[in-house]
Protein backbone atom coordinates (compact mmCIF):
# COMPACT_ATOMS: atom_id res chain seq x y z
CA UNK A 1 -17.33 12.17 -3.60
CA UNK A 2 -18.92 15.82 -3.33
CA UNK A 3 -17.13 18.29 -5.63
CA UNK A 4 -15.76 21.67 -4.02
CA UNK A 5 -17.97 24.04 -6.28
CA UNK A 6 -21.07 22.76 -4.37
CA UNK A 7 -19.72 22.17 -1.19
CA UNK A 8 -18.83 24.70 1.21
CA UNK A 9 -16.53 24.42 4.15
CA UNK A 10 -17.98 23.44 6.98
CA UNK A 11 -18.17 26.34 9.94
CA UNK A 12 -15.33 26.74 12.51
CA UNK A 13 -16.04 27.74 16.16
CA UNK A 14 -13.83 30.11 17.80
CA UNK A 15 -12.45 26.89 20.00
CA UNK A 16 -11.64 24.85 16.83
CA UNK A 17 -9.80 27.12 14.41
CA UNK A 18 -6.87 27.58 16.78
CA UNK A 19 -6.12 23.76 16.29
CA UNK A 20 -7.13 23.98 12.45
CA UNK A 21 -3.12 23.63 10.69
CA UNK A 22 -4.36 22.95 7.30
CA UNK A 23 -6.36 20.98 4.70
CA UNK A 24 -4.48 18.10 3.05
CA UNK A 25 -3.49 18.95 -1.25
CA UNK A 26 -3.80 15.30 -2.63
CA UNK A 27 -2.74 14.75 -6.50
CA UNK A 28 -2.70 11.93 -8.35
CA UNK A 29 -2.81 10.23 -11.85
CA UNK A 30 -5.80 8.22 -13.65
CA UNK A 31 -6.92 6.61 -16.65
CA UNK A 32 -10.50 7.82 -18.26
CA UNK A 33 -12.45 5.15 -20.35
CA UNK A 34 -11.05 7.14 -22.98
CA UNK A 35 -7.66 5.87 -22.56
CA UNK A 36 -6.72 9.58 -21.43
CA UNK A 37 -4.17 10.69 -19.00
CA UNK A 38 -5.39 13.24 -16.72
CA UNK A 39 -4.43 14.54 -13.27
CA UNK A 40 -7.53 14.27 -10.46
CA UNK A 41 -6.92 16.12 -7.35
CA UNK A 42 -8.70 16.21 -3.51
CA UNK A 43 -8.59 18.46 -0.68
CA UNK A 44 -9.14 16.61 2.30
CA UNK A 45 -9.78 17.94 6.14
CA UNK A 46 -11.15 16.63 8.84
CA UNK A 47 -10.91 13.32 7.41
CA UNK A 48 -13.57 14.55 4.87
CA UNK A 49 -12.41 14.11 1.29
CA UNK A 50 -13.16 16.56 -1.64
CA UNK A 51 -12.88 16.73 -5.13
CA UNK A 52 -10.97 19.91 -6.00
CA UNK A 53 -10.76 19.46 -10.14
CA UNK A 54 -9.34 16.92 -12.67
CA UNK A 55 -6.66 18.10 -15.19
CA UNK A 56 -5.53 16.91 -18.53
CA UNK A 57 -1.83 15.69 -18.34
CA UNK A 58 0.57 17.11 -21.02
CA UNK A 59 3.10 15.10 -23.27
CA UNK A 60 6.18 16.12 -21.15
CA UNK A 61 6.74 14.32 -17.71
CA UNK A 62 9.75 15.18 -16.10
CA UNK A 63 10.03 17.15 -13.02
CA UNK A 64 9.48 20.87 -14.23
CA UNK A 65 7.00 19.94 -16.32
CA UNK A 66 5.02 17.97 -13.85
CA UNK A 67 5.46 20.92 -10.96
CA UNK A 68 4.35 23.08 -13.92
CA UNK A 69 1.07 21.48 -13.77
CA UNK A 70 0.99 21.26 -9.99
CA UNK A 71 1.68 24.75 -9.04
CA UNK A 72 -1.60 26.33 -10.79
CA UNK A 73 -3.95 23.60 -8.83
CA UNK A 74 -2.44 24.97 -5.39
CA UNK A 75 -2.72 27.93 -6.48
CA UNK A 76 -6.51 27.78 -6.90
CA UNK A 77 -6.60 26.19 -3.81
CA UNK A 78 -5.07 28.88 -1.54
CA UNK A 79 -7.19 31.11 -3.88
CA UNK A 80 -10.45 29.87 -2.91
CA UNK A 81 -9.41 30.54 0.88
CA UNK A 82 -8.51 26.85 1.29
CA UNK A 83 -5.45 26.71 3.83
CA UNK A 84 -3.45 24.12 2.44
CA UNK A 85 -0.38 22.64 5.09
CA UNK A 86 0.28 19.88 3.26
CA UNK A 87 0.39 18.12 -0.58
CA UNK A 88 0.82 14.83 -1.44
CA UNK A 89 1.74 12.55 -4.27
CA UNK A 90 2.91 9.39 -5.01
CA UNK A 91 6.44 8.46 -6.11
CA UNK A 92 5.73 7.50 -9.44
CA UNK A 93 8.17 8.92 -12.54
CA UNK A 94 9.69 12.11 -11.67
CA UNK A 95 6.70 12.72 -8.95
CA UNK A 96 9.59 13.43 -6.09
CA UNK A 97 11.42 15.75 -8.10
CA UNK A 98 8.46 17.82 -8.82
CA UNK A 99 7.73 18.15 -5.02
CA UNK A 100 11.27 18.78 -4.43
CA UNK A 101 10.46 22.17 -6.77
CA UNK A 102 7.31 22.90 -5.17
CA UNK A 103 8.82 22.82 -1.79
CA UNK A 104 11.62 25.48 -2.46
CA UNK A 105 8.83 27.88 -3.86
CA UNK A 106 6.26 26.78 -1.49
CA UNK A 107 8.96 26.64 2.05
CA UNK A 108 5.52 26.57 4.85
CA UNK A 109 4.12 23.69 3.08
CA UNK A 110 4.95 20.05 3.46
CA UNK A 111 5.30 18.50 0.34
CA UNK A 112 5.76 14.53 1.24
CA UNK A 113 4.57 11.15 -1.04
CA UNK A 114 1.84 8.55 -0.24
CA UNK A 115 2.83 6.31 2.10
CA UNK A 116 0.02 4.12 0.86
CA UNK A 117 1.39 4.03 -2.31
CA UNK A 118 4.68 2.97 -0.63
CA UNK A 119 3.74 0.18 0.91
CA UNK A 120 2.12 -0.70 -2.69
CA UNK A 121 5.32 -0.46 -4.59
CA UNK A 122 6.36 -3.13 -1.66
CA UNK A 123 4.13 -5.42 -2.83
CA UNK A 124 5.53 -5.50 -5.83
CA UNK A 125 9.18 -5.72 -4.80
CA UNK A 126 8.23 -8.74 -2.51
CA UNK A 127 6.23 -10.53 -5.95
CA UNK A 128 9.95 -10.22 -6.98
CA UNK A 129 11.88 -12.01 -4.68
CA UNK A 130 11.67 -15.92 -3.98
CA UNK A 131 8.37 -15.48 -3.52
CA UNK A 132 7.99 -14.82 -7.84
CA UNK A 133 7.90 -18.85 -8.42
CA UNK A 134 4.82 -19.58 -5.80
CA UNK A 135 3.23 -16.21 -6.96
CA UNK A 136 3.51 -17.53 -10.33
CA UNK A 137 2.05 -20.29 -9.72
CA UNK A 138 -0.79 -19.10 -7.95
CA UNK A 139 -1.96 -16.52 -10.16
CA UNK A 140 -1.98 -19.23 -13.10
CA UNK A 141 -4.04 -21.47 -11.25
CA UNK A 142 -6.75 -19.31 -10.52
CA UNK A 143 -6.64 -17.55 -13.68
CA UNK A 144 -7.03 -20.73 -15.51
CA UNK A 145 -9.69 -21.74 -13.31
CA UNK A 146 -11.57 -18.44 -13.38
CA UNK A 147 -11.41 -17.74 -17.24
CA UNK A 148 -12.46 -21.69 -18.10
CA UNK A 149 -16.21 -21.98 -17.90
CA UNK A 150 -15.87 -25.62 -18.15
CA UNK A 151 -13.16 -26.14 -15.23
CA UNK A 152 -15.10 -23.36 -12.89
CA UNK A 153 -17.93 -24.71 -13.26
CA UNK A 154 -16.46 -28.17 -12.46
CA UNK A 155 -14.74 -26.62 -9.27
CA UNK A 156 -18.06 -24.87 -7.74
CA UNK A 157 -19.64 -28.62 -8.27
CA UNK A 158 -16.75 -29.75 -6.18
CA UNK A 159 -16.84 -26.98 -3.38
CA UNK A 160 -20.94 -27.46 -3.30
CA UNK A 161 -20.81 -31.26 -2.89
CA UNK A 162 -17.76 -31.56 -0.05
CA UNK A 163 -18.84 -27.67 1.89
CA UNK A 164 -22.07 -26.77 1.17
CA UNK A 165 -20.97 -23.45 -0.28
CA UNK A 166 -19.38 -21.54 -3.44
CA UNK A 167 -16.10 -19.38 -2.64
CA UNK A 168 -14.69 -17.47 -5.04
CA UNK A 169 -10.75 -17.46 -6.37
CA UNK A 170 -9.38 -14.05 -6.16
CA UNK A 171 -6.97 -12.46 -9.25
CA UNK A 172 -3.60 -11.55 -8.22
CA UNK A 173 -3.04 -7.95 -9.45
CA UNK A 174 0.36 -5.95 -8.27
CA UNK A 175 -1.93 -2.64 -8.56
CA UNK A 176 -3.97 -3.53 -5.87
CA UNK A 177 -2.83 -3.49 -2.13
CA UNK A 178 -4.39 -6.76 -1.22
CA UNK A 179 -5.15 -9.24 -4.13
CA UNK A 180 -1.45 -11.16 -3.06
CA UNK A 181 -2.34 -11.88 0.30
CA UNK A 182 -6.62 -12.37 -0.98
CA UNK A 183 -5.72 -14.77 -4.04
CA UNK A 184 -3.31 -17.21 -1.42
CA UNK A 185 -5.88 -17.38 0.94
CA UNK A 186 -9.18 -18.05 -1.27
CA UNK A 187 -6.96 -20.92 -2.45
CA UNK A 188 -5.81 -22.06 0.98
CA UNK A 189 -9.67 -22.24 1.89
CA UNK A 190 -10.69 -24.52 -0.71
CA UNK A 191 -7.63 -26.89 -1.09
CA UNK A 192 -9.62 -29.81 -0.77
CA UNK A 193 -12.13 -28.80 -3.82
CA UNK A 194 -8.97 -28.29 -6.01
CA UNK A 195 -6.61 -31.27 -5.05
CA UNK A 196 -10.20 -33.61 -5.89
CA UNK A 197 -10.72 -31.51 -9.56
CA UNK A 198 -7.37 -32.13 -10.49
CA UNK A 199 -7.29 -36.06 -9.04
CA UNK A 200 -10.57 -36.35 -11.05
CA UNK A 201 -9.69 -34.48 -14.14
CA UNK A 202 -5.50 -34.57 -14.45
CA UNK A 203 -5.91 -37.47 -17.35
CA UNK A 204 -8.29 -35.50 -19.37
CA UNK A 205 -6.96 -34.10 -22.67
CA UNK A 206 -7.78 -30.22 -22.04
CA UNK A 207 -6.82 -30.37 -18.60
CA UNK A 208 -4.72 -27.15 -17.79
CA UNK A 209 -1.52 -27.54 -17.40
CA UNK A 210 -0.94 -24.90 -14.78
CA UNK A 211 -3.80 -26.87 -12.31
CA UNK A 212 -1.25 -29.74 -12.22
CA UNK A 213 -0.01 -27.69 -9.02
CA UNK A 214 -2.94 -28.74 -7.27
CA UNK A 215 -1.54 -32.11 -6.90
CA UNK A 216 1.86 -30.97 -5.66
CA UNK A 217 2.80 -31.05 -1.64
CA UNK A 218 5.20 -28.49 -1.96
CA UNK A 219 2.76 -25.88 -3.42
CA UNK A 220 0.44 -26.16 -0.44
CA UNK A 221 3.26 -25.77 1.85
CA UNK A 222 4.66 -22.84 0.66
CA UNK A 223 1.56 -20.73 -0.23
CA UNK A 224 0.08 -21.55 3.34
CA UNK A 225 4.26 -20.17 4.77
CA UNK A 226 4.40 -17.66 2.09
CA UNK A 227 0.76 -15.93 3.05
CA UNK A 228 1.33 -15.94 6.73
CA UNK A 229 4.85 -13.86 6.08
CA UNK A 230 3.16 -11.44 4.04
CA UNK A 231 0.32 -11.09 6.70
CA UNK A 232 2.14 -7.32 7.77
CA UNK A 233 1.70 -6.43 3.99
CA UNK A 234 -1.99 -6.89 3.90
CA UNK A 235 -2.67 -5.32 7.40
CA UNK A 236 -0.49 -2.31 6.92
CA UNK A 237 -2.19 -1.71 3.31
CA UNK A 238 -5.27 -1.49 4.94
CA UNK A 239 -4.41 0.69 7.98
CA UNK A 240 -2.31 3.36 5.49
CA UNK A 241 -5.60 3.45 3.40
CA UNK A 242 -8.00 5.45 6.47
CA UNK A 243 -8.54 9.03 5.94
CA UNK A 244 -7.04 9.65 9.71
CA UNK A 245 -3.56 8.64 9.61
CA UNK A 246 -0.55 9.73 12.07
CA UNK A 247 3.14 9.01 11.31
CA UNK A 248 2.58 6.69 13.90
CA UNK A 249 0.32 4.65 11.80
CA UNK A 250 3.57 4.57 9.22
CA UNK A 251 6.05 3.78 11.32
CA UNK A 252 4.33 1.27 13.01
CA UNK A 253 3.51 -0.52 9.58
CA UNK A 254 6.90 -1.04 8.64
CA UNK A 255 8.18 -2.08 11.89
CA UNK A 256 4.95 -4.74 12.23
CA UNK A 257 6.19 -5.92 7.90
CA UNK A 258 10.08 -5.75 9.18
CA UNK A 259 8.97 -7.90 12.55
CA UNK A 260 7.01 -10.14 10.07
CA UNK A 261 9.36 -10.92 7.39
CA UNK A 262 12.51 -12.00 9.91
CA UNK A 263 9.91 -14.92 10.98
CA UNK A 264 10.66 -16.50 7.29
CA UNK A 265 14.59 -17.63 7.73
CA UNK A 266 14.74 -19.13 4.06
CA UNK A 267 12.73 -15.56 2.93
CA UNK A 268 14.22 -12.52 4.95
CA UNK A 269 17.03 -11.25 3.38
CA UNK A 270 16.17 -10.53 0.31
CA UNK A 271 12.24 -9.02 2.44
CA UNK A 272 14.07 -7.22 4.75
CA UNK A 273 15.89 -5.59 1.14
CA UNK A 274 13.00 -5.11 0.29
CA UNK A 275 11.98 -3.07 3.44
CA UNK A 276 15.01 -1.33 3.52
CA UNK A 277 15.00 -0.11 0.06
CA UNK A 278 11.47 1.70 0.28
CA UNK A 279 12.51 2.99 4.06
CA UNK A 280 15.46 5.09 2.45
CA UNK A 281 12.81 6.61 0.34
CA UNK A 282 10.98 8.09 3.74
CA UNK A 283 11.95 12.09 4.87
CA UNK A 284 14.50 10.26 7.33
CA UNK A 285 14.40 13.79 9.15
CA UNK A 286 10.74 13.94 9.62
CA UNK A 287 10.72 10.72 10.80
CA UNK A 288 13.02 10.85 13.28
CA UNK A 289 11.86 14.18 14.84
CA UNK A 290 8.24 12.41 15.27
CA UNK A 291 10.28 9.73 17.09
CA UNK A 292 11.53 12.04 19.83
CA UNK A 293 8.30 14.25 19.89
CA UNK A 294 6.40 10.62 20.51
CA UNK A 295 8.70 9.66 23.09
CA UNK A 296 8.30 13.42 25.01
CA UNK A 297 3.96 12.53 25.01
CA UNK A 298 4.65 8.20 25.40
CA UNK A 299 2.96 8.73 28.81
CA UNK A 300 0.05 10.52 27.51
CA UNK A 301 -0.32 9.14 24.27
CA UNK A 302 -1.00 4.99 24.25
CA UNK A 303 -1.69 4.81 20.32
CA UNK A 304 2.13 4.55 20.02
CA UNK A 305 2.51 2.18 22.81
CA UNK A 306 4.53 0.22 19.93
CA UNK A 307 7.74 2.31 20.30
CA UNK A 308 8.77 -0.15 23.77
CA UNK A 309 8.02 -3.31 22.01
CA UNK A 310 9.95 -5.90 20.42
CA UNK A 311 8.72 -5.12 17.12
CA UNK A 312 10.13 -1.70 17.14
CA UNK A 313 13.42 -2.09 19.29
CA UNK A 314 14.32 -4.10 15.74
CA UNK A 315 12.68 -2.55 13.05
CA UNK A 316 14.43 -1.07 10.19
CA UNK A 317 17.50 1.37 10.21
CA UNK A 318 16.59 4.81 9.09
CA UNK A 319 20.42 6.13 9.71
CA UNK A 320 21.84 9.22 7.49
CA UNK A 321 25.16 8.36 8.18
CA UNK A 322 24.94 4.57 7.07
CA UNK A 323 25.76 3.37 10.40
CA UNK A 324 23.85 0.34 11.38
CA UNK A 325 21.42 1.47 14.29
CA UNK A 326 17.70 0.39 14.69
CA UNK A 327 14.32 2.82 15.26
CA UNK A 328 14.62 1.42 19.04
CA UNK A 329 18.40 2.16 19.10
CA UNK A 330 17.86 5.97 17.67
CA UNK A 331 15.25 6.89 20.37
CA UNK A 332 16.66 5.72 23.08
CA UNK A 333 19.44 8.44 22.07
């Protein structure tokens, strides 16, 4: 990524500055190879991104301290003739209150968290739910397969001689978007392989205990349901993760994950909790006055075509007054 000390802005006709609201403030927190804490943050326009500095993080890390740090970054920004509409974190510790302080000093500039990040944190609640037993499973069996050189080894052999080919088992890892939905399906796609290791090697005397799940029915059945429910998670993580992203692109994500997750009777309501929980965490305001604004320009804008289907008539509540209503219920309002 180009740093902004050797990159200059790029030049504006006449005809495109009047549409030019604002670069995009992005902040967030990383891990050097040090071990150290520091803040990294990127200025992003045009769906260009930019690196603006990286900051060493302090010992305090509640809100004041945290907008403490902030403040000084945007500062530079505006500084350097950067017009900045917008910054964005993500929710982690006291991350919200800090843009809650930034936004009564800063009032013309929208201070909102990473919806990316969101749908992340969803991941994780959903890893929590029935679904912690198959996950469990899952992850065991590939980790034991992928850390033994013996049994690895053994399993290639097996994929070679019945496909023709080598596939690799993906890791689960709750930090990353799509390693749930990845590690189900690169076991799906080589069931065969694994049921014939374990029928060949379940006597042996090293044989891993947590392969034995190779030879159940059950586990087969439910990874193959359980991936197909969490289909919306992987496609939504994906879409929230492009540089050009509209509220539209949010909104339809969670109604596409809400949509999904009612499919899965034995599943959906402790998913659609799930849903719910991070939905209450969106700027319920914004949200809905992108709703009408969307329905005013439905005629001329087909990208959110979604708002007359199915999947949004019954996609999750996003009422302030606790009232049960649905995002197809409060536009047609």
């Amino acid at each position: 990524m180009p740093d902004v000390a050797t990159t200059k802005m790029p030049a504006l006709s006449e005809k495109c500055k009047p549409e030019v609201r604002g670069s995009i403030f992005v902040s967030d927190g990383w891990q050097n190879v040090r071990r150290e804490h520091i803040t990294g943050s990127i200025l992003t326009l045009f769906g260009k991104s930019l690196r603006f500095g990286v900051h060493e993080d302090g010992d305090r890390h509640d809100g004041i301290a945290i907008a403490v740090q902030l403040e000084p970054i945007l500062v530079q920004a505006i500084a350097e003739d950067w017009n900045v509409g917008c910054m964005i974190t993500d929710d982690a510790g006291q991350c919200r209150r800090a843009r809650q302080i930034l936004s009564l000093r800063w009032p013309k500039i929208s201070f909102i968290f990473c919806f990316a990040h969101g749908i992340n944190n969803l991941v994780k609640d959903v890893l929590k739910t029935s679904f912690s037993q198959i996950t469990r499973e899952a992850s065991a069996a590939v980790n034991a397969v992928n850390n033994s050189v013996k049994w690895l080894r053994r399993a290639r052999n097996l994929m070679n001689k019945m496909y023709g080919y080598e596939l690799s088992l993906c890791s689960l890892c709750v930090t990353q978007w799509n390693s749930m939905q990845a590690c189900f399906a690169s076991l799906s796609r080589v069931k065969s392989a694994l049921e014939m290791l374990a029928r060949q090697c379940h006597e042996d005397d090293d044989f891993p205990r947590d392969l034995a799940v190779f030879l159940k029915d059950y586990f087969w059945s439910d990874l193959k349901r359980v991936e197909r429910v969490i289909a919306p998670l992987s496609l939504a993580s994906y879409r929230l993760q492009r540089d050009e992203n509209t509220l539209g692109d949010v909104i339809k994500s969670y109604a596409d994950i809400f949509a999904g997750f009612k499919q899965a009777p034995q599943y959906s309501k402790q998913l659609i909790e799930c849903v719910e929980k991070r939905w209450k965490k969106c700027e319920q305001p914004l949200f809905m006055l992108f709703i009408q604004h969307t329905l005013q320009k439905i005629g001329s804008c087909s990208q959110h075509r979604f708002l007359a289907s199915e999947s949004f008539a019954s996609s999750p509540r996003i009422t302030t007054d606790g009232s049960s209503a649905s995002l197809g219920a409060l536009a047609s309002r």
